[in-house]
PDB file of N, CA and C in Angstrom:
ATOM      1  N   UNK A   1      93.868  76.931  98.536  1.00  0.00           N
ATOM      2  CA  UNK A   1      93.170  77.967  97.792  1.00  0.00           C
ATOM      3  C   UNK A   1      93.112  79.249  98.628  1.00  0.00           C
ATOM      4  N   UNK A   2      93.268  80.356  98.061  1.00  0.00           N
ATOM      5  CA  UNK A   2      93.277  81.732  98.349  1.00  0.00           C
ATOM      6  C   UNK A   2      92.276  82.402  99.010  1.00  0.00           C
ATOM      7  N   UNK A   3      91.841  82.274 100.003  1.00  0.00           N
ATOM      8  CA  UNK A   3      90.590  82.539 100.344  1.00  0.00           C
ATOM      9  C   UNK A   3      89.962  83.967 101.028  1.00  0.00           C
ATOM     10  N   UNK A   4      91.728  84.356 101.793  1.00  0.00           N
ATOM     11  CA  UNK A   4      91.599  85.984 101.863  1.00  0.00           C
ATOM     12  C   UNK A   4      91.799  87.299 100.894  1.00  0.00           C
ATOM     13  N   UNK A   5      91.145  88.202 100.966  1.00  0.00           N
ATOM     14  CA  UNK A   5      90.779  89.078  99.918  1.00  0.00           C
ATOM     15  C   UNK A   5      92.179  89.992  99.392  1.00  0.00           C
ATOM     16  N   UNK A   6      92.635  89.688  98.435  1.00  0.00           N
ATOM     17  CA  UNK A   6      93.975  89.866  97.843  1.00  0.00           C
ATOM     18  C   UNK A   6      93.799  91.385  98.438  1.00  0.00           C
ATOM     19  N   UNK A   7      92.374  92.390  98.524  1.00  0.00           N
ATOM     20  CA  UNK A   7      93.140  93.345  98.681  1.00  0.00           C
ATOM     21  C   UNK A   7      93.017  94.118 100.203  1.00  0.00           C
ATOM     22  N   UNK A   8      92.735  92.838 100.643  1.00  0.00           N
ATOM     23  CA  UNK A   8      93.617  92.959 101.914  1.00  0.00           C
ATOM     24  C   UNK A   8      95.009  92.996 102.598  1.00  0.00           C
ATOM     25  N   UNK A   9      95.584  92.094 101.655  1.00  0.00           N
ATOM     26  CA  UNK A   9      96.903  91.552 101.695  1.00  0.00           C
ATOM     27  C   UNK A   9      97.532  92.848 101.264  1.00  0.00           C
ATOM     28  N   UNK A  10      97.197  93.747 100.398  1.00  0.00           N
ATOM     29  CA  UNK A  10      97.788  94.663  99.367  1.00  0.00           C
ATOM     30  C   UNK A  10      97.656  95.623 100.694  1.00  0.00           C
ATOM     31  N   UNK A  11      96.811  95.965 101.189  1.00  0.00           N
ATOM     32  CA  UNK A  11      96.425  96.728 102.533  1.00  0.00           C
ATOM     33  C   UNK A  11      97.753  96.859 103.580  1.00  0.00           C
ATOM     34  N   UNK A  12      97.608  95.289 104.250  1.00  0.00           N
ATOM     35  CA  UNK A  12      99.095  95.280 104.629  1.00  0.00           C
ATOM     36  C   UNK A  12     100.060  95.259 103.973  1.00  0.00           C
ATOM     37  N   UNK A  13     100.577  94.914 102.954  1.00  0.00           N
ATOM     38  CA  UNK A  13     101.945  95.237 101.645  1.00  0.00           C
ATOM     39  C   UNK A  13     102.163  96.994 101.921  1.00  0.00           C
ATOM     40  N   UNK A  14     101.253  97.685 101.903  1.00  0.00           N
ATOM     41  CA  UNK A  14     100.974  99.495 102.103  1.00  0.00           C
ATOM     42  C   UNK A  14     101.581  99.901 102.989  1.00  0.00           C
ATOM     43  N   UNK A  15     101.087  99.471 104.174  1.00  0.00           N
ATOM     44  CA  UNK A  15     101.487  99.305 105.941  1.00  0.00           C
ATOM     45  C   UNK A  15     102.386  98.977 105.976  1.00  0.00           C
ATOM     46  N   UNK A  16     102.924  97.675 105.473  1.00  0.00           N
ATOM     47  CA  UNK A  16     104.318  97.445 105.864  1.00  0.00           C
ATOM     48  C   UNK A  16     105.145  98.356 105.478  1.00  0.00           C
ATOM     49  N   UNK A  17     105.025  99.116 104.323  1.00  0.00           N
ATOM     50  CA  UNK A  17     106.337  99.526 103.187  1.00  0.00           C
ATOM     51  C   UNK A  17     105.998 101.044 104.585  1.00  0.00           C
ATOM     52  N   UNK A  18     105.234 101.414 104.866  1.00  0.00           N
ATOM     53  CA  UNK A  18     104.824 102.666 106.130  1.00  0.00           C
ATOM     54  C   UNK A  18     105.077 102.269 107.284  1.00  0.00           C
ATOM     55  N   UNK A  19     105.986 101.032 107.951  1.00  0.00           N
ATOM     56  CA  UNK A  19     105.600 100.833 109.120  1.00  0.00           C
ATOM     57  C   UNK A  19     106.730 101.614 109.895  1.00  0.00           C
ATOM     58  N   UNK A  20     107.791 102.319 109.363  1.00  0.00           N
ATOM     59  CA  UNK A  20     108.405 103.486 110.253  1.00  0.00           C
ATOM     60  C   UNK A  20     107.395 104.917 110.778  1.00  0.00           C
ATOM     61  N   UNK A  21     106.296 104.976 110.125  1.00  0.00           N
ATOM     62  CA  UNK A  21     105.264 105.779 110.129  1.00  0.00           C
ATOM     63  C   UNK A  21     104.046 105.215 110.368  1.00  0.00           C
ATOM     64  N   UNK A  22     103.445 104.052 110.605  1.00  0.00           N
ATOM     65  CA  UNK A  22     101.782 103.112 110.908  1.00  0.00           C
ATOM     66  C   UNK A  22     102.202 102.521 111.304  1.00  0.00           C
ATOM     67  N   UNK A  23     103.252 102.591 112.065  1.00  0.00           N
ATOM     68  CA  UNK A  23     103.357 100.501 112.769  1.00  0.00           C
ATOM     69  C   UNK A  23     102.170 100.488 113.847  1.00  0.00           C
ATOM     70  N   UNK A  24     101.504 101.373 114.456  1.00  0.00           N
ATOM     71  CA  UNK A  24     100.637 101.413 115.114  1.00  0.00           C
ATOM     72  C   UNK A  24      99.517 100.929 114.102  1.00  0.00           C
ATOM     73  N   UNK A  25      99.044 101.480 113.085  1.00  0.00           N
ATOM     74  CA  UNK A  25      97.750 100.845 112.538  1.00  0.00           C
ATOM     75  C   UNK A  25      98.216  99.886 111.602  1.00  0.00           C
ATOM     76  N   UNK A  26      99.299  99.180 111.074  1.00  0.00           N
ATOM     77  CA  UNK A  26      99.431  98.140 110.656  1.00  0.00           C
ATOM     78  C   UNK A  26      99.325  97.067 111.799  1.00  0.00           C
ATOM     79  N   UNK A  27     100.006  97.175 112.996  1.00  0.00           N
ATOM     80  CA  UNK A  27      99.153  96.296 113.650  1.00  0.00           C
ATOM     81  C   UNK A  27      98.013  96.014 114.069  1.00  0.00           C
ATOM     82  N   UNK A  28      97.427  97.012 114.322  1.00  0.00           N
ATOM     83  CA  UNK A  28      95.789  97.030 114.189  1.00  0.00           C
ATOM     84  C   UNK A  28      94.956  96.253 113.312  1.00  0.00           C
ATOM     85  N   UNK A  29      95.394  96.955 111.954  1.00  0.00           N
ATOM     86  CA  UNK A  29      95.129  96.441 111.042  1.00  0.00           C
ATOM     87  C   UNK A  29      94.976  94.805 110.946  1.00  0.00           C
ATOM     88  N   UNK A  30      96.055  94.354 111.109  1.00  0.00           N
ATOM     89  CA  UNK A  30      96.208  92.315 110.701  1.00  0.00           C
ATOM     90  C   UNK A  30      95.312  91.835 112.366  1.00  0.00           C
ATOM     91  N   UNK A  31      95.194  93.320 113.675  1.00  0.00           N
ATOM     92  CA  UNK A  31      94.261  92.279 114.890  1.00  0.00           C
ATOM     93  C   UNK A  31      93.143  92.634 114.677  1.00  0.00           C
ATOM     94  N   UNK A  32      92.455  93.401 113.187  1.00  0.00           N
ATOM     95  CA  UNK A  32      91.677  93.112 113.665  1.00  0.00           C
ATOM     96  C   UNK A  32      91.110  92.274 112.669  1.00  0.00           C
ATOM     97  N   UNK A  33      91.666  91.412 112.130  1.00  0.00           N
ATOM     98  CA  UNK A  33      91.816  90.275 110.520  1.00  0.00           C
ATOM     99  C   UNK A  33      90.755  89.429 111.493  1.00  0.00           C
ATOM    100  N   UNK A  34      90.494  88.234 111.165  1.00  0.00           N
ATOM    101  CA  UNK A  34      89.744  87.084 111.497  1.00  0.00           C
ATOM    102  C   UNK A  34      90.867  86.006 112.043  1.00  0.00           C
ATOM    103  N   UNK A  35      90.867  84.953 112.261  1.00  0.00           N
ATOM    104  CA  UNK A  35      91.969  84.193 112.567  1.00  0.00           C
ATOM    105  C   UNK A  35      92.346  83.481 110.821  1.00  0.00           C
ATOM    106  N   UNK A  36      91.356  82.941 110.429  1.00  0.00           N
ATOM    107  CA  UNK A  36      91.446  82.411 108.631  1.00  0.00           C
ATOM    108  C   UNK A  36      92.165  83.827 108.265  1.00  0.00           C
ATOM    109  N   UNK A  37      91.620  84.366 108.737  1.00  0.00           N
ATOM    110  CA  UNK A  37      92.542  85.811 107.581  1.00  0.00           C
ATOM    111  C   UNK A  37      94.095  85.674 107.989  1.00  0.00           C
ATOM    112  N   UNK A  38      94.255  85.709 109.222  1.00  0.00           N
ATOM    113  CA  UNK A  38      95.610  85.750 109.675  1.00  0.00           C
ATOM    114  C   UNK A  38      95.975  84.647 109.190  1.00  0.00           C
ATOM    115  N   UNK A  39      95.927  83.728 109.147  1.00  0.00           N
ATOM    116  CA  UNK A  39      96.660  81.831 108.946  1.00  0.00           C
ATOM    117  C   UNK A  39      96.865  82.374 107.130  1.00  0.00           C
ATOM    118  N   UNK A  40      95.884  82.777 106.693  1.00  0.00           N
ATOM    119  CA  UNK A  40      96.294  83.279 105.417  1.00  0.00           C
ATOM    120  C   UNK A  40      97.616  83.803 104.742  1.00  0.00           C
ATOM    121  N   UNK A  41      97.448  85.164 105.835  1.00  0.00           N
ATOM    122  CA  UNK A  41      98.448  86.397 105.351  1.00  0.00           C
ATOM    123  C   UNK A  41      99.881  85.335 105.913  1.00  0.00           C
ATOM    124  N   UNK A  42      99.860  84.411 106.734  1.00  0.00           N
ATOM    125  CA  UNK A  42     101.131  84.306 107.351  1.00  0.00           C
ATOM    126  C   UNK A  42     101.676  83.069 105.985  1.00  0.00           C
ATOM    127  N   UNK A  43     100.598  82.242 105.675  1.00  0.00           N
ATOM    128  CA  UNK A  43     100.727  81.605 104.989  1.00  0.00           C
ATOM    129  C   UNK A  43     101.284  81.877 103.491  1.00  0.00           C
ATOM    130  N   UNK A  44     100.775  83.083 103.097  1.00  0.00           N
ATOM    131  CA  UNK A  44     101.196  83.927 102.050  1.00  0.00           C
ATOM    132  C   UNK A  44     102.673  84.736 102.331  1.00  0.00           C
ATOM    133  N   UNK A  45     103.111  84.378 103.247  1.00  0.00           N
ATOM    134  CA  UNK A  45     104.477  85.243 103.944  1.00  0.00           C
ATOM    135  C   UNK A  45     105.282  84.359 103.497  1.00  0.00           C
ATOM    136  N   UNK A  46     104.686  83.056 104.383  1.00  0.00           N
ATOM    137  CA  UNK A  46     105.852  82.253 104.197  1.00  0.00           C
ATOM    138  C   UNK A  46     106.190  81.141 102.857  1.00  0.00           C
ATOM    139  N   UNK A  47     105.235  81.729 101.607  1.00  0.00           N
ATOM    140  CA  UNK A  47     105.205  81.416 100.538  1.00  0.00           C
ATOM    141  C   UNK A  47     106.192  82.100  99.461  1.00  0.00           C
ATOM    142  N   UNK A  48     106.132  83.432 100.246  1.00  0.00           N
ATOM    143  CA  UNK A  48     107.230  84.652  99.623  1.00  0.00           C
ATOM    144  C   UNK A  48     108.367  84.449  99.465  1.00  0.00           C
ATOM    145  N   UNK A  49     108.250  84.018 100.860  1.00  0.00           N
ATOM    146  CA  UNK A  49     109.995  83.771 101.330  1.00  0.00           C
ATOM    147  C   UNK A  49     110.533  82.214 100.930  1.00  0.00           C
ATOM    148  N   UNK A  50     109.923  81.445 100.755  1.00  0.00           N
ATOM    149  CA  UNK A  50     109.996  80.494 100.345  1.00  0.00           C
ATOM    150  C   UNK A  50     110.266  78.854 101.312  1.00  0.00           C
ATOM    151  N   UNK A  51     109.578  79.441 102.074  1.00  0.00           N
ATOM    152  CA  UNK A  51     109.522  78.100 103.621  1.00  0.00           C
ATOM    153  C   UNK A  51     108.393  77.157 102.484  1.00  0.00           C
ATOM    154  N   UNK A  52     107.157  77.484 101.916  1.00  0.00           N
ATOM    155  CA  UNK A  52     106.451  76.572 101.595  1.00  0.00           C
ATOM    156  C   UNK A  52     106.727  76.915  99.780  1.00  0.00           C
ATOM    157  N   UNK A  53     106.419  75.668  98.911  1.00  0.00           N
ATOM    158  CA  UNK A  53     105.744  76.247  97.695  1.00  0.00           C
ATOM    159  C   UNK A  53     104.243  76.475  97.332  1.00  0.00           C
ATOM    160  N   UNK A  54     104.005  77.424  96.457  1.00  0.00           N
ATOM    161  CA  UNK A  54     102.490  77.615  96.349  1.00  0.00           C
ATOM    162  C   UNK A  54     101.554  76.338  96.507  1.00  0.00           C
ATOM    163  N   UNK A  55     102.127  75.221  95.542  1.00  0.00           N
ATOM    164  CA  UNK A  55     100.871  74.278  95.650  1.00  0.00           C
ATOM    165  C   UNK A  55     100.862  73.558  97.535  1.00  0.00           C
ATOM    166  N   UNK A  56     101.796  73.811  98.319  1.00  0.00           N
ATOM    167  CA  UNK A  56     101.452  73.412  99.469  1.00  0.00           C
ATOM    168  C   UNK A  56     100.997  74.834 100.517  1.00  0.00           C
ATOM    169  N   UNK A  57     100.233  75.344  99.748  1.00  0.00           N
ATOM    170  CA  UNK A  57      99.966  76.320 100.896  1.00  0.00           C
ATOM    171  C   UNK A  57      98.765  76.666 101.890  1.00  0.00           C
ATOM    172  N   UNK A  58      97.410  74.973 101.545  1.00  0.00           N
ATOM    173  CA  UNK A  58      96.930  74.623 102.324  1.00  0.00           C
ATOM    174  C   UNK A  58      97.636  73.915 103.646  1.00  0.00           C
ATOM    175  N   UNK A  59      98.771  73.488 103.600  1.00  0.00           N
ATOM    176  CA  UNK A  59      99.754  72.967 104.448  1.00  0.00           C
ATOM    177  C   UNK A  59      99.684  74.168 105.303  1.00  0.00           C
ATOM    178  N   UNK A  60     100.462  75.227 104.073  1.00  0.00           N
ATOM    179  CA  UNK A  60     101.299  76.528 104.775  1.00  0.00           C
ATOM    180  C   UNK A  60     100.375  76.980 105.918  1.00  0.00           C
ATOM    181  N   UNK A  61      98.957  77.198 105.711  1.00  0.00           N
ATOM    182  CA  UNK A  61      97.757  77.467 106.049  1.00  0.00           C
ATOM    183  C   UNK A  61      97.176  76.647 107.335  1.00  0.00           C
ATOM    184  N   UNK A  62      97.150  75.391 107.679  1.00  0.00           N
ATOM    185  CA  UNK A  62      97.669  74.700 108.654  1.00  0.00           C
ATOM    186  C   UNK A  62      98.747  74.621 109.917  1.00  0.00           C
ATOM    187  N   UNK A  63      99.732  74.762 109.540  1.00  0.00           N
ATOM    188  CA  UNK A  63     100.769  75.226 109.977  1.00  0.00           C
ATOM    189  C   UNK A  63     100.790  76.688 110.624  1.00  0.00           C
ATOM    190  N   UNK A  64     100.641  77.229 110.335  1.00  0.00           N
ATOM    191  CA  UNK A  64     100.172  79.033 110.599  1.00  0.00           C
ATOM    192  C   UNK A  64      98.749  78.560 111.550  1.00  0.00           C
ATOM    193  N   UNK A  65      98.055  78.120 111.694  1.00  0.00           N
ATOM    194  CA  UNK A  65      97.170  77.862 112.936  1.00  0.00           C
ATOM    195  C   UNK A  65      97.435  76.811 113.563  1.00  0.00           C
ATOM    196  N   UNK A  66      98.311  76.148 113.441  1.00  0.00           N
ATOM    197  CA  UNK A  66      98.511  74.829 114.306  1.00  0.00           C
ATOM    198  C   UNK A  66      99.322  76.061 115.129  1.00  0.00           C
ATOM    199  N   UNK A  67     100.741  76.472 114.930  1.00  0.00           N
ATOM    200  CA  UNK A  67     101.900  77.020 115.463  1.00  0.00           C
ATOM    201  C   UNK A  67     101.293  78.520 115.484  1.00  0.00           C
ATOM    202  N   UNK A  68     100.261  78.828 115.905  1.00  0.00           N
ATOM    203  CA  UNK A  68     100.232  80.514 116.181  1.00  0.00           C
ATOM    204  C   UNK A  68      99.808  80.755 117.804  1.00  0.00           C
ATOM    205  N   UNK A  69     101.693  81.121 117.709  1.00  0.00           N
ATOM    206  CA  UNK A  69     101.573  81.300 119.593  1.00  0.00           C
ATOM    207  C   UNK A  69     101.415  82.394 120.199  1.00  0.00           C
ATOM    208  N   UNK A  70     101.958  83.182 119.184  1.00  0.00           N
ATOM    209  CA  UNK A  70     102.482  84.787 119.510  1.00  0.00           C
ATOM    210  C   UNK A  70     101.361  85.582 118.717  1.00  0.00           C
ATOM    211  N   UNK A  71     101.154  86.466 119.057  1.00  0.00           N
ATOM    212  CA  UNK A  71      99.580  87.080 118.077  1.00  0.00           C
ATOM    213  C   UNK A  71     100.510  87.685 116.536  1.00  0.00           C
ATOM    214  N   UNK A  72      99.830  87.307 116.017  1.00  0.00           N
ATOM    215  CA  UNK A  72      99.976  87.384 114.662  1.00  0.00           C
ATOM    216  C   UNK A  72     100.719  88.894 114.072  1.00  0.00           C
ATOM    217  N   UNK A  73     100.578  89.632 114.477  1.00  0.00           N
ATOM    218  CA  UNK A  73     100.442  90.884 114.142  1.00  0.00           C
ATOM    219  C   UNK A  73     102.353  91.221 114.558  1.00  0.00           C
ATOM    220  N   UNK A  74     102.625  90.940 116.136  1.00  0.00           N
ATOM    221  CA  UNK A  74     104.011  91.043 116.126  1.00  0.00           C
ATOM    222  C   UNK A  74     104.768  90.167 115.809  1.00  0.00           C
ATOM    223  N   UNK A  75     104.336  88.519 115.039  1.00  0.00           N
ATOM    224  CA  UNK A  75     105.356  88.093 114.308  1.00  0.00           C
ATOM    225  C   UNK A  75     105.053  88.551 112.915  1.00  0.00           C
ATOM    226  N   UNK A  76     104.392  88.778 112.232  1.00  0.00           N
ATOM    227  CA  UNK A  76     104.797  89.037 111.002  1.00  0.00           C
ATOM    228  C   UNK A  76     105.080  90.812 111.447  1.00  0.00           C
ATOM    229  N   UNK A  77     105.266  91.342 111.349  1.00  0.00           N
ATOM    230  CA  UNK A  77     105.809  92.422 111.906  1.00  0.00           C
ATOM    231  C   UNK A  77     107.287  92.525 111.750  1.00  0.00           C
ATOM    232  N   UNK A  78     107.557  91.382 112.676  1.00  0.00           N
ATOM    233  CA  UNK A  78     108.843  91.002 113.145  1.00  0.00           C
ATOM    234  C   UNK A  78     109.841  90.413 112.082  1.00  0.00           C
ATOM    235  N   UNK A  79     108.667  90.288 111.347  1.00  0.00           N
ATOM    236  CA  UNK A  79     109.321  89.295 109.565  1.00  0.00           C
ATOM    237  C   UNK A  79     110.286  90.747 108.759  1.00  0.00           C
ATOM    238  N   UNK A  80     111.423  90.299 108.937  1.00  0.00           N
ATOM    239  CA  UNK A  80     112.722  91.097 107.555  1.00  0.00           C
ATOM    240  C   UNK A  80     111.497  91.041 106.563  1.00  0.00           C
ATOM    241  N   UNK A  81     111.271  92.305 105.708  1.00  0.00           N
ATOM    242  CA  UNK A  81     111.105  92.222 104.349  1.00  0.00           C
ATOM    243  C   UNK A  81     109.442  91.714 104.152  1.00  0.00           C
ATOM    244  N   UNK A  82     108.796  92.019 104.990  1.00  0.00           N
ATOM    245  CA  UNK A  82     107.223  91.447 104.998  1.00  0.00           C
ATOM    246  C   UNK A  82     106.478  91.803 103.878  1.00  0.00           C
ATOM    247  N   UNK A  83     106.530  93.462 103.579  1.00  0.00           N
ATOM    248  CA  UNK A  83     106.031  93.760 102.039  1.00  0.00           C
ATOM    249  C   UNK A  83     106.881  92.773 100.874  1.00  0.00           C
ATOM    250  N   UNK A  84     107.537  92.532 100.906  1.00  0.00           N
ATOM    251  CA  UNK A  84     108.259  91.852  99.862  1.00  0.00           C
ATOM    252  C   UNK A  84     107.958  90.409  99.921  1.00  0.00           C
ATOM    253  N   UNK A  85     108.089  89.834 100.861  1.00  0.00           N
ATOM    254  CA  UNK A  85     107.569  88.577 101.303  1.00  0.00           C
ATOM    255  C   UNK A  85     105.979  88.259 100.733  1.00  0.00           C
ATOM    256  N   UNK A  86     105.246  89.090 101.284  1.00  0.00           N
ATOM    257  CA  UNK A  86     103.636  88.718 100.919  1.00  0.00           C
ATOM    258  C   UNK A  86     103.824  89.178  98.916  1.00  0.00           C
ATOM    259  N   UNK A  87     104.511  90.576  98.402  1.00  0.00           N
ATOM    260  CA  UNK A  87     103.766  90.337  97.011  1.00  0.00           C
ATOM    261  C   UNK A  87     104.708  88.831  97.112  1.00  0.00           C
ATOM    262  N   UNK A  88     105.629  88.820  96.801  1.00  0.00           N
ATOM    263  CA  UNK A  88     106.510  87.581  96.234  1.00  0.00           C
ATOM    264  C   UNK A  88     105.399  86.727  96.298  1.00  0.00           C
ATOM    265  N   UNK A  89     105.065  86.142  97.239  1.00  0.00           N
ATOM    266  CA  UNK A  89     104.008  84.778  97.875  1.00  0.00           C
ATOM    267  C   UNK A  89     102.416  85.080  96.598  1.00  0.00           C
ATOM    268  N   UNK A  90     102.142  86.281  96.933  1.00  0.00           N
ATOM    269  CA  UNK A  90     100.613  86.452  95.767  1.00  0.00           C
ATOM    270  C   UNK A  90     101.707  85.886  94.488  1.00  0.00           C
ATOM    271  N   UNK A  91     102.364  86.631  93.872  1.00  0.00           N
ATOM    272  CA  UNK A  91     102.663  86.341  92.652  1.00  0.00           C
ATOM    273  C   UNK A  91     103.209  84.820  92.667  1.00  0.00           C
ATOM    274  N   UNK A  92     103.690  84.021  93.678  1.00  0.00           N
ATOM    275  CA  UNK A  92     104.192  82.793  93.228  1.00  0.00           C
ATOM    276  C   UNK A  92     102.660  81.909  93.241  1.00  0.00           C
ATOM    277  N   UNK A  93     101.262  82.362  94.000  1.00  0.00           N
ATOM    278  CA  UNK A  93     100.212  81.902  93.950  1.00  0.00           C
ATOM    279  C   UNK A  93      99.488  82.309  92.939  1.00  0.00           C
ATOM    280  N   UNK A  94     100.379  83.158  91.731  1.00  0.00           N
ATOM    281  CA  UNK A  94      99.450  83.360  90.617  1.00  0.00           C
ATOM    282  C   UNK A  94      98.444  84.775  90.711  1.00  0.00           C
ATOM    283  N   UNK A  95      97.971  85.192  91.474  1.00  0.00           N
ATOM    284  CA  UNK A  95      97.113  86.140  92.033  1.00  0.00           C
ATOM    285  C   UNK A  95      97.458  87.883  91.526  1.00  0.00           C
ATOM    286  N   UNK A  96      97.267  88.451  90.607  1.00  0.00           N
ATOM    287  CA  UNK A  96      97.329  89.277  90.018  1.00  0.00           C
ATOM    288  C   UNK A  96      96.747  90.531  90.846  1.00  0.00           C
ATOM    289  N   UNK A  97      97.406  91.527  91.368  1.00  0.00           N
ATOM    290  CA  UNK A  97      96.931  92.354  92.538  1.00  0.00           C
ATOM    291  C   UNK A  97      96.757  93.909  91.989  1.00  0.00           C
ATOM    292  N   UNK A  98      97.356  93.716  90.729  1.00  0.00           N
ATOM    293  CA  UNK A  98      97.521  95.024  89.894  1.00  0.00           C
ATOM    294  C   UNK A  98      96.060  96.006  90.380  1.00  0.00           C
ATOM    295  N   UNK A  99      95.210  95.397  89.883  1.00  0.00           N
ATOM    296  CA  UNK A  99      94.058  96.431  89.779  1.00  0.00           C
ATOM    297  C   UNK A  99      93.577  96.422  91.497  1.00  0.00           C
ATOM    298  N   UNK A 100      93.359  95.796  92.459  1.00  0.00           N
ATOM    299  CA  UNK A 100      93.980  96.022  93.907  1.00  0.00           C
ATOM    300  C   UNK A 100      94.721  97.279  94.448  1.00  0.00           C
ATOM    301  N   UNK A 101      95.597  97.118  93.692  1.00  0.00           N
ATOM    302  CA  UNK A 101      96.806  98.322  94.179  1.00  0.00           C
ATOM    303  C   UNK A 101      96.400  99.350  93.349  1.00  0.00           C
ATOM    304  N   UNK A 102      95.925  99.804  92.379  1.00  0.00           N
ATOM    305  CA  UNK A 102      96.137 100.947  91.676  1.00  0.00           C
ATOM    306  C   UNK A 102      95.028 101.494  92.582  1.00  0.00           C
ATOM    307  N   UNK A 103      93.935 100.742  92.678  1.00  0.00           N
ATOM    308  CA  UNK A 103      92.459 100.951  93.625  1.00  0.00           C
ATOM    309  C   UNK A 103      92.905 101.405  94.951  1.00  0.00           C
ATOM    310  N   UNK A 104      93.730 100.880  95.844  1.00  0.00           N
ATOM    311  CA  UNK A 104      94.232 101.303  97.216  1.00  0.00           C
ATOM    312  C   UNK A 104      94.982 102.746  96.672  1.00  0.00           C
ATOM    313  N   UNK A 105      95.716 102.995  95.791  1.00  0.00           N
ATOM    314  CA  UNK A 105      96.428 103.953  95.720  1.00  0.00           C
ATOM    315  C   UNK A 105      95.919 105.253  95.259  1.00  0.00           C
TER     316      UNK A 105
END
């Protein structure tokens, strides 16, 4: 279950699509998340991309804090396609971000 605030996620989706211009406060941004927040967003990454499917993404969520070696912020960073990755992952979790984004924008 979804437990970080979709429009957080939408926050970084922003950042990322800016990170030739914020890569400084997009990383900021995800250090200064919670650790649940981070196991989240990574979990929602790798839902995008399609390492997990939605209904295992308490797994995904697991996994993302069992295996978080490197601080969070420069591997997903480091992720090809991270804005694309996280909406993909909300929308394969169902999670409707529309009114999120029009609100950030």
């Amino acid at each position: 279950m979804l437990e970080i605030n979709p429009q957080t996620v939408v926050h970084v989706i922003f950042l990322a699509r800016e990170a030739g211009v914020g890569a400084a406060e997009l990383h900021a941004f995800i250090d200064g998340l919670n650790d649940d927040d981070k196991a989240q967003l990574t979990a929602i990454a790798w839902v995008g991309r399609g390492a997990f499917e939605p209904e295992d993404f308490a797994e995904a969520v697991a996994t993302a804090t069992a295996e978080a070696t490197t601080p969070t912020s420069d591997y997903l960073m480091g992720m090809p396609h991270l804005a694309e990755n996280l909406e993909a992952g909300l929308d394969a979790m169902g999670v409707d971000v529309s009114g999120e984004e029009e609100d950030f924008l």
